[in-house]
PDB file of N, CA and C in Angstrom:
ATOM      1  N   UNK A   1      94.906  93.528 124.009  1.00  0.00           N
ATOM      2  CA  UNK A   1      95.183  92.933 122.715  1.00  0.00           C
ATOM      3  C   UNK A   1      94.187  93.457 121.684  1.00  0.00           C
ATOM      4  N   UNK A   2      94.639  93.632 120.300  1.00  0.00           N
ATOM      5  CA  UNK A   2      93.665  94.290 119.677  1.00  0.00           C
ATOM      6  C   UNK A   2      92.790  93.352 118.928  1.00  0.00           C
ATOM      7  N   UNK A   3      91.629  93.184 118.209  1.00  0.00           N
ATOM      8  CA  UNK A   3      90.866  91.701 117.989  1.00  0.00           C
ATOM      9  C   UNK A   3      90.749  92.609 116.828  1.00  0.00           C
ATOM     10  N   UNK A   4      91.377  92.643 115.479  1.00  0.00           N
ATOM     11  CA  UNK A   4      91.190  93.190 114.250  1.00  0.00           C
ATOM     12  C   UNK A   4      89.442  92.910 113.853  1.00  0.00           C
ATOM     13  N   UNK A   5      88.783  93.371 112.525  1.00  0.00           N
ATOM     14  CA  UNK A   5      86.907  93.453 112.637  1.00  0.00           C
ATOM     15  C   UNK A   5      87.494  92.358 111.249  1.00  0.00           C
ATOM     16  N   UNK A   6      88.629  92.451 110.949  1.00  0.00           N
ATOM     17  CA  UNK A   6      88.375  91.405 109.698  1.00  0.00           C
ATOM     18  C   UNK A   6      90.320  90.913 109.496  1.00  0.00           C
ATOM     19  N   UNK A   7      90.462  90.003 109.044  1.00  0.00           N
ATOM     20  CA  UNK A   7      92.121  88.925 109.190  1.00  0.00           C
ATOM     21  C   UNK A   7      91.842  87.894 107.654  1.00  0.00           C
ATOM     22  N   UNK A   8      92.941  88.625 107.177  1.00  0.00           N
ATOM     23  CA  UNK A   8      93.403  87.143 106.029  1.00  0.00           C
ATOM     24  C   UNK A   8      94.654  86.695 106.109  1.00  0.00           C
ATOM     25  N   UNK A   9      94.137  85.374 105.850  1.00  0.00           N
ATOM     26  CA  UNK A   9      95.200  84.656 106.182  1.00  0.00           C
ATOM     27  C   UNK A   9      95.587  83.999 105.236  1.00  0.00           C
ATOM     28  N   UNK A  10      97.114  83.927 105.235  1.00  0.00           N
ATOM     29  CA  UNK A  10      97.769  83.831 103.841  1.00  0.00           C
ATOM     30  C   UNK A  10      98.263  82.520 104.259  1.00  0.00           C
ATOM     31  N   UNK A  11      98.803  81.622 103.769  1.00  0.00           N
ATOM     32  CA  UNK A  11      99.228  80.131 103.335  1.00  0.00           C
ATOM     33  C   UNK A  11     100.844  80.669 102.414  1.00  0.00           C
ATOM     34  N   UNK A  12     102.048  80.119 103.495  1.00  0.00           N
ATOM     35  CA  UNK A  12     103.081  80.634 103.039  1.00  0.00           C
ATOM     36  C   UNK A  12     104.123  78.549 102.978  1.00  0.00           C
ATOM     37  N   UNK A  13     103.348  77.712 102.885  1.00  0.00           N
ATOM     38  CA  UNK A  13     103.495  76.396 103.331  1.00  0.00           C
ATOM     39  C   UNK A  13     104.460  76.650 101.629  1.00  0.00           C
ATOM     40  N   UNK A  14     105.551  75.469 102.165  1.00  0.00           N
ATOM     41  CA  UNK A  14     106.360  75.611 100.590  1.00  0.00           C
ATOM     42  C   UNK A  14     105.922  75.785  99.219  1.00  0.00           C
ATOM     43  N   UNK A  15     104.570  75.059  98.711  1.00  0.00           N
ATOM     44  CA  UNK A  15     103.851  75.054  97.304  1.00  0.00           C
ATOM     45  C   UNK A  15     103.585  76.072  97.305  1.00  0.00           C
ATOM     46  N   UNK A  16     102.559  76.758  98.363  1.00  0.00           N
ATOM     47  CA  UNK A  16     102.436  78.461  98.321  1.00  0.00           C
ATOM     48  C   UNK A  16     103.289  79.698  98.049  1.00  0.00           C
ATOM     49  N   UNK A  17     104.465  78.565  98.939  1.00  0.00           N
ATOM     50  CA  UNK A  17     105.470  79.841  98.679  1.00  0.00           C
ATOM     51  C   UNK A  17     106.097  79.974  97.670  1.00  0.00           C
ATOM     52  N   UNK A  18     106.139  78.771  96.826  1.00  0.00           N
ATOM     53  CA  UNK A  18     106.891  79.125  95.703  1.00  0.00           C
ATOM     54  C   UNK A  18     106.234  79.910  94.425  1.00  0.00           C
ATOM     55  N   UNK A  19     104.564  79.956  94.803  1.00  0.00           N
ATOM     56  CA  UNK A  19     103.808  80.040  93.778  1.00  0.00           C
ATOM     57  C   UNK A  19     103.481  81.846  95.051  1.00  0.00           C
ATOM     58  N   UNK A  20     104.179  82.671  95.649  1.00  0.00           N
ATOM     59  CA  UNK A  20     104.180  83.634  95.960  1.00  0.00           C
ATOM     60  C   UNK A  20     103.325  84.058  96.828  1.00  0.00           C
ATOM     61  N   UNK A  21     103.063  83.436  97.539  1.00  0.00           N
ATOM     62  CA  UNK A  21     102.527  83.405  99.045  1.00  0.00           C
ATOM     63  C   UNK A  21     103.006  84.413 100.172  1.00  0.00           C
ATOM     64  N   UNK A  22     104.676  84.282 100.303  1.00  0.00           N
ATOM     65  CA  UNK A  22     105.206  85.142 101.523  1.00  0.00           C
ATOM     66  C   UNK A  22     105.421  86.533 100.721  1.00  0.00           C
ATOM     67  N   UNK A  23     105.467  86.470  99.342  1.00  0.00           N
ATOM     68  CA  UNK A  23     105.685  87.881  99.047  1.00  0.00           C
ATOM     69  C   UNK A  23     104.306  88.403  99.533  1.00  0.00           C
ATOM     70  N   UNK A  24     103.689  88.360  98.551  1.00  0.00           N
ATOM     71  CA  UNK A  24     101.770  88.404  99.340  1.00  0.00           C
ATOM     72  C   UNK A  24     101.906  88.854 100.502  1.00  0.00           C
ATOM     73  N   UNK A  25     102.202  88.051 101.328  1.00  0.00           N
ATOM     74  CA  UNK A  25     102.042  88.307 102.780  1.00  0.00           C
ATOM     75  C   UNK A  25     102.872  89.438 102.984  1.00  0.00           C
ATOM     76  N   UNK A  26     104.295  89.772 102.762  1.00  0.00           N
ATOM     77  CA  UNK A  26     105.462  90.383 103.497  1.00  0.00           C
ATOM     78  C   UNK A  26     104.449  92.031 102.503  1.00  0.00           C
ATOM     79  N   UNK A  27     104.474  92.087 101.043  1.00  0.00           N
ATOM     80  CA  UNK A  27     103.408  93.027 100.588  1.00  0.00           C
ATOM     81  C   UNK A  27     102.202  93.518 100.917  1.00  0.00           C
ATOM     82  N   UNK A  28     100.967  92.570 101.806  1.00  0.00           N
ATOM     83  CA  UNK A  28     100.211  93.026 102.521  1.00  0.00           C
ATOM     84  C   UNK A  28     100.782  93.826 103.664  1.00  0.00           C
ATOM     85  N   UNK A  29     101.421  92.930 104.453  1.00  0.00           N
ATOM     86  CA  UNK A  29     102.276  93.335 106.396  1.00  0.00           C
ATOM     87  C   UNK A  29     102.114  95.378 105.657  1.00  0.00           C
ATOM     88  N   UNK A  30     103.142  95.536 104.877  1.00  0.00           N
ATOM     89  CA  UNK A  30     103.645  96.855 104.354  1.00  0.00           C
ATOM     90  C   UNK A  30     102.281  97.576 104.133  1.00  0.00           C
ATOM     91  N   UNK A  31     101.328  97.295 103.577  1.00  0.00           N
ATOM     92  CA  UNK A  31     100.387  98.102 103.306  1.00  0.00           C
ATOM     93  C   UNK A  31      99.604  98.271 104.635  1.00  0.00           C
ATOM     94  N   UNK A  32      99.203  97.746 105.295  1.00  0.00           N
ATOM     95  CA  UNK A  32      98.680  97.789 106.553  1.00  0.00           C
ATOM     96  C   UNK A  32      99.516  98.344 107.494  1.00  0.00           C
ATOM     97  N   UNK A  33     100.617  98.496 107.516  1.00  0.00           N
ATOM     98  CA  UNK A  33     102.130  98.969 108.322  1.00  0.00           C
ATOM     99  C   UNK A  33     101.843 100.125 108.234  1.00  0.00           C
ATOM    100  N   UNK A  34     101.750 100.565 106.890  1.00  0.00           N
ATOM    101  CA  UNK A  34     102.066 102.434 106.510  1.00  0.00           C
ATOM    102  C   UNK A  34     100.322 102.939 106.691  1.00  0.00           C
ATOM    103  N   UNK A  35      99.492 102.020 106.688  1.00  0.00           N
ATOM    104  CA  UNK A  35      98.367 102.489 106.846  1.00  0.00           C
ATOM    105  C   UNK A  35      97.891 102.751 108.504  1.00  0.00           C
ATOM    106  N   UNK A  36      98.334 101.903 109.124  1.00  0.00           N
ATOM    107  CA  UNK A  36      98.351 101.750 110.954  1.00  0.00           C
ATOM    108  C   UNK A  36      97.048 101.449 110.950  1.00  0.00           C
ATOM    109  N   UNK A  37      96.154 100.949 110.487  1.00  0.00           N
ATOM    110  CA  UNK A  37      95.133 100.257 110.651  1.00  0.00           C
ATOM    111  C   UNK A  37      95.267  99.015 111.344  1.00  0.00           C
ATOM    112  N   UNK A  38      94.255  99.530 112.711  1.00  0.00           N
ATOM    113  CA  UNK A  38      93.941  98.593 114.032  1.00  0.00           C
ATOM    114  C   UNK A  38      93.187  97.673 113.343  1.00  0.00           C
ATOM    115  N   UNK A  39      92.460  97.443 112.351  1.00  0.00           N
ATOM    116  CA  UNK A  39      90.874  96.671 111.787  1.00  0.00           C
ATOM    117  C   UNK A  39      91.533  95.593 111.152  1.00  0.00           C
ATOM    118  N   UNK A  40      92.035  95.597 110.332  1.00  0.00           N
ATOM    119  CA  UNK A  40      92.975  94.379 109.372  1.00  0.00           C
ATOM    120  C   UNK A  40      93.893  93.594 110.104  1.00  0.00           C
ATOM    121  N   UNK A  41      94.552  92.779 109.671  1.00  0.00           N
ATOM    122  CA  UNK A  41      95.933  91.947 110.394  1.00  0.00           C
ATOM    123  C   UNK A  41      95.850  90.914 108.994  1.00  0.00           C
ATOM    124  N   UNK A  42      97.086  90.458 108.729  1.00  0.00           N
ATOM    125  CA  UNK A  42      97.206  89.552 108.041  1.00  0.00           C
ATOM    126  C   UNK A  42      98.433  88.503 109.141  1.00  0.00           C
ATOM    127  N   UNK A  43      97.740  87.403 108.922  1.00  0.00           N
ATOM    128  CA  UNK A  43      98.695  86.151 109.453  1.00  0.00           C
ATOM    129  C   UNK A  43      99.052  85.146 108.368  1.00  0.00           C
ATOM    130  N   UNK A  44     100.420  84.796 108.658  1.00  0.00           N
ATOM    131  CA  UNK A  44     100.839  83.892 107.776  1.00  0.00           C
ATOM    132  C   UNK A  44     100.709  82.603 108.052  1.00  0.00           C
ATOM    133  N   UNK A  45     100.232  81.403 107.621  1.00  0.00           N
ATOM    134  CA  UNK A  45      99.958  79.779 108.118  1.00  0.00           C
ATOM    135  C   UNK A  45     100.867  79.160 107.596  1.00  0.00           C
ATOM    136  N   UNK A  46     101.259  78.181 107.938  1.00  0.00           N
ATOM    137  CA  UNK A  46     101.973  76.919 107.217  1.00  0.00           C
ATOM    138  C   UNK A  46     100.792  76.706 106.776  1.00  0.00           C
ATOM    139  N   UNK A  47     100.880  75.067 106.033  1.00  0.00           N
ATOM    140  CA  UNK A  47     100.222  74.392 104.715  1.00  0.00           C
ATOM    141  C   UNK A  47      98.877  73.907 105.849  1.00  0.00           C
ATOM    142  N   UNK A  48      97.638  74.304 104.609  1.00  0.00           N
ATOM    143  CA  UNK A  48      96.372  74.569 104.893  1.00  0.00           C
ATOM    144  C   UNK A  48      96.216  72.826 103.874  1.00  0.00           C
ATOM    145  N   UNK A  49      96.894  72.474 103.758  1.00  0.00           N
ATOM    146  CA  UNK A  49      96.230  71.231 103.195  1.00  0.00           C
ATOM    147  C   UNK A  49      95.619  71.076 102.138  1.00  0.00           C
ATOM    148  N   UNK A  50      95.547  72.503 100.861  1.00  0.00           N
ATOM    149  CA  UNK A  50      95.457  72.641  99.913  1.00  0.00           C
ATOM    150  C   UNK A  50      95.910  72.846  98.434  1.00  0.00           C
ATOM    151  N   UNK A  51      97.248  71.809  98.971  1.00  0.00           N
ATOM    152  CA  UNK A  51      98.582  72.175  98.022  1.00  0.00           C
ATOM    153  C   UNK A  51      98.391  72.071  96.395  1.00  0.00           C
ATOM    154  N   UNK A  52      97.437  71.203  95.789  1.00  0.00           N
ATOM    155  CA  UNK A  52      96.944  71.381  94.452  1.00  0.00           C
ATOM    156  C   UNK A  52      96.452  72.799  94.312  1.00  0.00           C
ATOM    157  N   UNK A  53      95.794  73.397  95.085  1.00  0.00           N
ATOM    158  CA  UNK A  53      95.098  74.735  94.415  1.00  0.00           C
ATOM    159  C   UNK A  53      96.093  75.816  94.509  1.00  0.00           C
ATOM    160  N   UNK A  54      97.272  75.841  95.480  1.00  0.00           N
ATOM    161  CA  UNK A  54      98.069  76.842  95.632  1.00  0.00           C
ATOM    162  C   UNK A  54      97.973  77.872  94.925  1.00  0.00           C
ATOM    163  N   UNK A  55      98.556  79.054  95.057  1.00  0.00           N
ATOM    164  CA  UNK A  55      98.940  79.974  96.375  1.00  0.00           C
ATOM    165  C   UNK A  55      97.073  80.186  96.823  1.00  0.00           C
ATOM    166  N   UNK A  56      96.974  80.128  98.477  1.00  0.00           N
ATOM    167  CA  UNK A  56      95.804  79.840  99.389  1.00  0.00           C
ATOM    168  C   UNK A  56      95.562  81.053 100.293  1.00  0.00           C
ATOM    169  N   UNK A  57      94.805  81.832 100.386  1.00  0.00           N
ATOM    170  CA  UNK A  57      94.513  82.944 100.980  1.00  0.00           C
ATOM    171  C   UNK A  57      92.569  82.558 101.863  1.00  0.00           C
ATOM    172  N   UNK A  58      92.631  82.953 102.791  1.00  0.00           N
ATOM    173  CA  UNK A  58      91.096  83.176 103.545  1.00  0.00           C
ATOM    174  C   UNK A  58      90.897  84.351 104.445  1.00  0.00           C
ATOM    175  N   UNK A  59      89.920  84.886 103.672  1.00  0.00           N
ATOM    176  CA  UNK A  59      89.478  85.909 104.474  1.00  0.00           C
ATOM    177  C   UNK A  59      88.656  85.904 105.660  1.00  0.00           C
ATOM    178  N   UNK A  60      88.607  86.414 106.908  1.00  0.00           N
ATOM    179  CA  UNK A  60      87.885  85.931 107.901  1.00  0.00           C
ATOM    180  C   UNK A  60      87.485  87.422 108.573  1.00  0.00           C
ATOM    181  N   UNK A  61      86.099  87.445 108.842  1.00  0.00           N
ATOM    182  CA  UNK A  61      85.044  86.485 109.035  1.00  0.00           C
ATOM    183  C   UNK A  61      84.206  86.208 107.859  1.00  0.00           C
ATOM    184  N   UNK A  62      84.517  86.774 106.644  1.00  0.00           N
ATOM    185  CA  UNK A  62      83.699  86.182 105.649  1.00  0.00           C
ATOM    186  C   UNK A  62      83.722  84.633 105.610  1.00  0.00           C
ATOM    187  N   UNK A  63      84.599  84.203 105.995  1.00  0.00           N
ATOM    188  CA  UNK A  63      85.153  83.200 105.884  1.00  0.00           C
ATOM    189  C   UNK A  63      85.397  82.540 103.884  1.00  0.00           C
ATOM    190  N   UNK A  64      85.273  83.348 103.250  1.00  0.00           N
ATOM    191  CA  UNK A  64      86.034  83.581 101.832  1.00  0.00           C
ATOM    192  C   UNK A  64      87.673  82.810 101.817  1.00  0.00           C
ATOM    193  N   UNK A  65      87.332  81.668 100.587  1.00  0.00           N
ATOM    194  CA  UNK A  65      88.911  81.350 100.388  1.00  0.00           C
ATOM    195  C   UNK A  65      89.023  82.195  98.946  1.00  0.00           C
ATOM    196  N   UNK A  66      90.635  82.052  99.174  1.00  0.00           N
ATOM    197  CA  UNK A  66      90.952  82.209  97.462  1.00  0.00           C
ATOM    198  C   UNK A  66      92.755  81.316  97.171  1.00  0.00           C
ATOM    199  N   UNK A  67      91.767  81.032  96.154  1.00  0.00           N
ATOM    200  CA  UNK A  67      92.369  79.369  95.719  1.00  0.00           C
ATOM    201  C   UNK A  67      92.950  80.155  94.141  1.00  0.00           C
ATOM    202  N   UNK A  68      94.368  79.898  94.055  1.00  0.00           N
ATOM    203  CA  UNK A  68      95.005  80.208  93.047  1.00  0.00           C
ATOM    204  C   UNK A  68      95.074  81.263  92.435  1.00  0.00           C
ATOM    205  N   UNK A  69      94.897  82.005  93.772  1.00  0.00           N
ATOM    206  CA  UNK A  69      95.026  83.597  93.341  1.00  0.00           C
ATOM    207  C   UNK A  69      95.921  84.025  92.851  1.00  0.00           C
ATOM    208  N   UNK A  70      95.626  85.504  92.226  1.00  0.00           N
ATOM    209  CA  UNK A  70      96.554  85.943  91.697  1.00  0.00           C
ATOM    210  C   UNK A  70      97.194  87.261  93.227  1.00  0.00           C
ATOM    211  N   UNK A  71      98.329  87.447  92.631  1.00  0.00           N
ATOM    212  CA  UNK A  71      99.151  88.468  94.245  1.00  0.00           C
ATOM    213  C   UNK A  71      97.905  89.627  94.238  1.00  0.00           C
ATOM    214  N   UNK A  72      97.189  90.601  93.191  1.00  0.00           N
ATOM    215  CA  UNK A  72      96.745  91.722  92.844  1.00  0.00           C
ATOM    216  C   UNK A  72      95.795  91.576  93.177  1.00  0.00           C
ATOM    217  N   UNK A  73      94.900  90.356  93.527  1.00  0.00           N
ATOM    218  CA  UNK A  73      93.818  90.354  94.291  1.00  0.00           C
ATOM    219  C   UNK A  73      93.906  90.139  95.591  1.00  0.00           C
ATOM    220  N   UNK A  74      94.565  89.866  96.286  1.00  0.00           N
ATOM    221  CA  UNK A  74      94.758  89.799  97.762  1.00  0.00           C
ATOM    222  C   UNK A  74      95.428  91.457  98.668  1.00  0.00           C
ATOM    223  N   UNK A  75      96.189  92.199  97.726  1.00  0.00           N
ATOM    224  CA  UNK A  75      96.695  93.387  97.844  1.00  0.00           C
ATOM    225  C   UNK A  75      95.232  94.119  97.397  1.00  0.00           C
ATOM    226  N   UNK A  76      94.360  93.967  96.397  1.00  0.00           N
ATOM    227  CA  UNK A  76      93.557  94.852  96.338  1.00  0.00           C
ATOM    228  C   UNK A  76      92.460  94.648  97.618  1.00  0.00           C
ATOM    229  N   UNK A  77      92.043  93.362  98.241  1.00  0.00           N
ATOM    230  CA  UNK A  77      91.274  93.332  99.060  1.00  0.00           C
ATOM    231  C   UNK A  77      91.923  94.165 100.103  1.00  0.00           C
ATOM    232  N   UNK A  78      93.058  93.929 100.739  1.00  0.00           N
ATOM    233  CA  UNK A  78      93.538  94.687 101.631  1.00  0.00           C
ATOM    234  C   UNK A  78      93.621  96.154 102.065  1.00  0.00           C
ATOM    235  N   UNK A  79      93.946  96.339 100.505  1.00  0.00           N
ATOM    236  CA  UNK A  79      93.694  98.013 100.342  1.00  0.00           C
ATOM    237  C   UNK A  79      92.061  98.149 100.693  1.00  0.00           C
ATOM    238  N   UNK A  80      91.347  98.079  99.858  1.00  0.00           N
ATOM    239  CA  UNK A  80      90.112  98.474 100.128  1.00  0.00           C
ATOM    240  C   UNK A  80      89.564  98.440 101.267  1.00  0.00           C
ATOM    241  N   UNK A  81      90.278  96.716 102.400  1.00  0.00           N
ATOM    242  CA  UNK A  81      89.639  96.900 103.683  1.00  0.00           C
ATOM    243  C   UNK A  81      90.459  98.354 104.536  1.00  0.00           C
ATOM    244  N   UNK A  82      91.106  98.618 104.407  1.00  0.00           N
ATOM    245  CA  UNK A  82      92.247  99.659 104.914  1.00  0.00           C
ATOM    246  C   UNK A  82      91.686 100.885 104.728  1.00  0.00           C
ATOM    247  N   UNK A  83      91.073 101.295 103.247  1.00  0.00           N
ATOM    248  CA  UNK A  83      90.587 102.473 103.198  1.00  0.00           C
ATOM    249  C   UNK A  83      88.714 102.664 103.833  1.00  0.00           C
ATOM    250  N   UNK A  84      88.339 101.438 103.920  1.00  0.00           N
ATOM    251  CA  UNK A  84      86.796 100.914 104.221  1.00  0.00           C
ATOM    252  C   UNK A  84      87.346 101.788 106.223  1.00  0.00           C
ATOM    253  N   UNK A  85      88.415 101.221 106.221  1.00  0.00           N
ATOM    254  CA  UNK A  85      88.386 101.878 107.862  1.00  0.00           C
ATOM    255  C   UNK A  85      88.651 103.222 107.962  1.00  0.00           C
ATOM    256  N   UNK A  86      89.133 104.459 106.793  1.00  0.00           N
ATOM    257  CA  UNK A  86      89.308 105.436 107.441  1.00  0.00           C
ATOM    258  C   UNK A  86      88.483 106.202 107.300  1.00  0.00           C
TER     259      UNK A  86
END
């Protein structure tokens, strides 16, 4: 099994999702897809219990949230961890 060096995890729970959560997510999956980077993984959660701050993203192991992000910052972290691996 592969144990990625770093995982964010996206919050796709209905408030999230409506406020663009699974795109996020289904837009990360793709960038990491075409990149084949073993180091990253993004997982999608149901509701993190933070439905006022929606859309909910955590980066791990920083253990970094991001609370009412915008989509362009969660795609830019990704990228950068993606290119940080090659």
């Amino acid at each position: 099994m592969n144990q990625p060096d770093h995982i964010i995890y996206i919050c796709t729970g209905s408030k999230c999702d409506k406020k663009g959560g699974k795109e996020c997510y289904k837009k990360g999956k793709k960038i990491i897809k075409s990149s084949k980077s073993k180091n990253v993984e993004i997982i999608r959660t149901e509701c993190t219990d933070r439905c006022k701050l929606a859309p909910v993203a955590c980066y791990q192991p920083e253990n970094k949230w991001m609370l009412m992000y915008k989509q362009d910052e969660i795609l830019a972290k990704v990228l950068h961890l993606v290119k940080k691996e090659s």
